[in-house]
Protein backbone atom coordinates (compact mmCIF):
# COMPACT_ATOMS: atom_id res chain seq x y z
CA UNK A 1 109.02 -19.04 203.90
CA UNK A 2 108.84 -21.71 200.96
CA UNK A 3 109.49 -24.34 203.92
CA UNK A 4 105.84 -24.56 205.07
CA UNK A 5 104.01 -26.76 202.80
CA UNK A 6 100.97 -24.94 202.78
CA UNK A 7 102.58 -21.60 201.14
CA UNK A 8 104.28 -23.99 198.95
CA UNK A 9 101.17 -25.57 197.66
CA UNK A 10 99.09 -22.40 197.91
CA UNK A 11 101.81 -20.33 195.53
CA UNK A 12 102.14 -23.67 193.38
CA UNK A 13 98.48 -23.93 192.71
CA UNK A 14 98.19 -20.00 191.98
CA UNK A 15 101.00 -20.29 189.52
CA UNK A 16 99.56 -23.27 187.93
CA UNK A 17 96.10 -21.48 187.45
CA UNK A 18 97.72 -18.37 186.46
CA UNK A 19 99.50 -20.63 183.46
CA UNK A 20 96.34 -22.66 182.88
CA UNK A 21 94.26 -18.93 182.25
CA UNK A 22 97.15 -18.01 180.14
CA UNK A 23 96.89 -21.01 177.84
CA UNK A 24 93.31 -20.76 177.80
CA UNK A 25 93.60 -16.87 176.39
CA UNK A 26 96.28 -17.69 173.66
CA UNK A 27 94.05 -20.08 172.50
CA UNK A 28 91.19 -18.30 172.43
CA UNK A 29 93.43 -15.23 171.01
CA UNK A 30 94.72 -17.97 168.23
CA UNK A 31 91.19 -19.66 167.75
CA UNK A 32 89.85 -16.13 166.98
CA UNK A 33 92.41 -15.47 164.84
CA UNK A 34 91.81 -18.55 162.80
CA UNK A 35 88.33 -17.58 162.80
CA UNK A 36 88.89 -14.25 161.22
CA UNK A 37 90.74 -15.31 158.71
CA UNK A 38 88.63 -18.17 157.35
CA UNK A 39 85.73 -15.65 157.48
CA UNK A 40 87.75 -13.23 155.22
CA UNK A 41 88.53 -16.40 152.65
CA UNK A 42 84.88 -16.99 152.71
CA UNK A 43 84.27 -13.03 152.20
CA UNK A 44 86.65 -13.51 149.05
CA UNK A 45 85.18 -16.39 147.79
CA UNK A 46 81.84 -15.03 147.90
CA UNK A 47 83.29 -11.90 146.14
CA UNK A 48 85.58 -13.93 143.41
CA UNK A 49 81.69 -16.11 143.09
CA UNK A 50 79.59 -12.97 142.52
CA UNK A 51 82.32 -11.44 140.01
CA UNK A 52 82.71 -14.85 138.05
CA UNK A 53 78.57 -14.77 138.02
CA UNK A 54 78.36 -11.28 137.14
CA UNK A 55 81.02 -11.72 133.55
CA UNK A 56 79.27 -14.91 133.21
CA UNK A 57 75.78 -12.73 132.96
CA UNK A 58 77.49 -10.12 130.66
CA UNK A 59 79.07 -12.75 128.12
CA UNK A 60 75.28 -14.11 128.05
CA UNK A 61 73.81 -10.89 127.35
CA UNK A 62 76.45 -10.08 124.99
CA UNK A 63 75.61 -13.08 123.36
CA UNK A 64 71.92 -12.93 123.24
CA UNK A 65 72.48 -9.12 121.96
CA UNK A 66 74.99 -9.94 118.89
CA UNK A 67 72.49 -12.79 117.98
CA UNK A 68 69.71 -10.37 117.78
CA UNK A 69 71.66 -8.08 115.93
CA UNK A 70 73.36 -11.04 113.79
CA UNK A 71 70.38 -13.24 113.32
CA UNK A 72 67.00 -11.64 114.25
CA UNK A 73 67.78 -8.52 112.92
CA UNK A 74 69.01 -10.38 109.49
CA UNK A 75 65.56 -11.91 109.39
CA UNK A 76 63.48 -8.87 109.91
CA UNK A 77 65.13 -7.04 107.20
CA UNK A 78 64.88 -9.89 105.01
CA UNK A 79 61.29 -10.40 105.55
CA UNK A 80 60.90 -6.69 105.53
CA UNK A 81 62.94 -6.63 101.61
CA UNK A 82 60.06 -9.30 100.55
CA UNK A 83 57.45 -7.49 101.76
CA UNK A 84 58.48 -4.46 99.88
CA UNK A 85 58.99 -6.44 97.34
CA UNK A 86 55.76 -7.93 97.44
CA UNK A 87 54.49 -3.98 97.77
CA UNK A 88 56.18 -3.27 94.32
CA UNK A 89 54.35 -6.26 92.39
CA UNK A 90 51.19 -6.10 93.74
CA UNK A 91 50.49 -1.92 93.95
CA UNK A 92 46.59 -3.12 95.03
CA UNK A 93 47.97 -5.11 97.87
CA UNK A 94 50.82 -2.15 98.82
CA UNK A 95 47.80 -0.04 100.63
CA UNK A 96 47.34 -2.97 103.05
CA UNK A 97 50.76 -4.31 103.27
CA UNK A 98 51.78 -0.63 104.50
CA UNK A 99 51.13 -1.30 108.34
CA UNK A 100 52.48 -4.35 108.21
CA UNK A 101 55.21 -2.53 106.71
CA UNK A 102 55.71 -0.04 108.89
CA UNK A 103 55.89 -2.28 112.02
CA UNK A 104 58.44 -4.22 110.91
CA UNK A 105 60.76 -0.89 110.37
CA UNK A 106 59.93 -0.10 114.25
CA UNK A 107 60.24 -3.94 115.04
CA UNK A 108 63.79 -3.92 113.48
CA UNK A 109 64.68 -0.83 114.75
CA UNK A 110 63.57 -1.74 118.53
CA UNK A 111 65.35 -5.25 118.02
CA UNK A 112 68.66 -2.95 117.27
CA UNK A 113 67.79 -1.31 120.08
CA UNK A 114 67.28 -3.93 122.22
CA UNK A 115 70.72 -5.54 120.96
CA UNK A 116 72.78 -2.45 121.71
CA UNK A 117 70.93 -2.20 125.52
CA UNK A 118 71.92 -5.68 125.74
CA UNK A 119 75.40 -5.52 124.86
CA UNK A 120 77.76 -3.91 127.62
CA UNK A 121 80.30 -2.74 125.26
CA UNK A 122 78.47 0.13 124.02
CA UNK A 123 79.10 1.46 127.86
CA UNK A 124 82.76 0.84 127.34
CA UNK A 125 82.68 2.68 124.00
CA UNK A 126 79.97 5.30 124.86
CA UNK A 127 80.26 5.82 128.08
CA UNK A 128 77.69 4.96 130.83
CA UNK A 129 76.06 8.93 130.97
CA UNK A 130 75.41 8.13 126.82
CA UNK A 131 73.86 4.82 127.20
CA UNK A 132 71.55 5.72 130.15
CA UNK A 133 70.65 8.70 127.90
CA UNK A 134 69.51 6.86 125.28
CA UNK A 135 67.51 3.98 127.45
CA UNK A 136 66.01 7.11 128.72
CA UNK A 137 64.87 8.00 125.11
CA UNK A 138 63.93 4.25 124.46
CA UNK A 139 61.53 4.23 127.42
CA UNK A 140 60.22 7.64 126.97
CA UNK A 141 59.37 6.64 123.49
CA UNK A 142 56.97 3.58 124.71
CA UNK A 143 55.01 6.75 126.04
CA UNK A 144 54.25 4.00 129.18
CA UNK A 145 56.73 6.29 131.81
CA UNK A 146 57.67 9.68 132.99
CA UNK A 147 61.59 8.84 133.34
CA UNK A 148 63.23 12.04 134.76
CA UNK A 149 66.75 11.84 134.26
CA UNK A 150 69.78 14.03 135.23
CA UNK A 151 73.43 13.66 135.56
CA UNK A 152 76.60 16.43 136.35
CA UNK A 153 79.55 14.53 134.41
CA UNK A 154 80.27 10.97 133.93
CA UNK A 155 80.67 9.13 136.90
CA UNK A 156 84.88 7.69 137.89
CA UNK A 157 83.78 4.23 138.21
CA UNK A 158 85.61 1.24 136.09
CA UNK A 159 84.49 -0.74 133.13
CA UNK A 160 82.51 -3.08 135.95
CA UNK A 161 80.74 -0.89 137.92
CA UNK A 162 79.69 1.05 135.16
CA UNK A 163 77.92 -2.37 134.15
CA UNK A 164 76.29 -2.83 137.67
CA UNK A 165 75.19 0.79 137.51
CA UNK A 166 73.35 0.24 134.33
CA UNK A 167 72.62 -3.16 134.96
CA UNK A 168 70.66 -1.82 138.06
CA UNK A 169 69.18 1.11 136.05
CA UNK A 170 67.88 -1.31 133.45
């Protein structure tokens, strides 16, 4: 049977076919693989990126808030201690020195405000139900928006995505 040279080349060609589709589909099975897995390293990059950008955004805010707490805050009452001083000498200038007066209470109390909204420990300390609750208050107060809010229980979600949650309420 494998004496007749045209059997012999036929079953030689089919069996070097049938090896040259097998290479080609363990490649393309290995070149897939490789594939997969440098889109997952990119998917974890990306993810390891977006984390690293997201602390990065909370240290600044942190930041910004204890310097408005620290600094801007400082000022305000200290401007707001010479006024009322100023008030106390001067009783015919206190009548017209009370608005100015009174705004920079609400200005230093909305700065302390602003600080603690800023600063993403108070979610860690309060919880993330109490600090929505009270940026509820905050923009209910500017009488500028109907903000219905309502909650069960405090969400299961860790000290990150409680951040992202608010972050996105904000």
């Amino acid at each position: 049977m494998f004496s007749n040279p045209i059997v012999l080349t036929v079953l030689t060609t089919t069996l070097l076919v049938a090896l040259l589709v097998a290479v080609v589909i363990i490649t393309m099975f290995a070149s897939n693989k490789r594939n997969v897995q440098q889109e997952m390293k990119i998917t974890q990059l990306q993810l390891d990126y977006e984390k690293g950008q997201r602390e990065v955004q909370e240290q600044v805010m942190t930041a910004v808030a204890r310097e408005l707490h620290d600094n801007i805050g400082q000022r305000l009452t200290f401007m707001n201690m010479q006024l009322q001083q100023q008030k106390a000498v001067s009783l015919a200038a206190a009548g017209s020195l009370l608005p100015v007066s009174n705004m920079m209470i609400e200005t230093i109390e909305e700065v302390r405000v602003l600080g603690r909204s800023l600063n993403s420990d108070q979610i860690a300390k309060n919880g993330l139900v109490y600090t929505i609750e009270k940026e509820v208050e905050r923009l209910r107060q500017l009488n500028k928006y109907t903000v219905h809010w309502e909650y069960d229980k405090e969400p299961e979600l860790n000290k990150d995505q409680k951040v992202i949650v608010f972050r996105i309420f904000q």
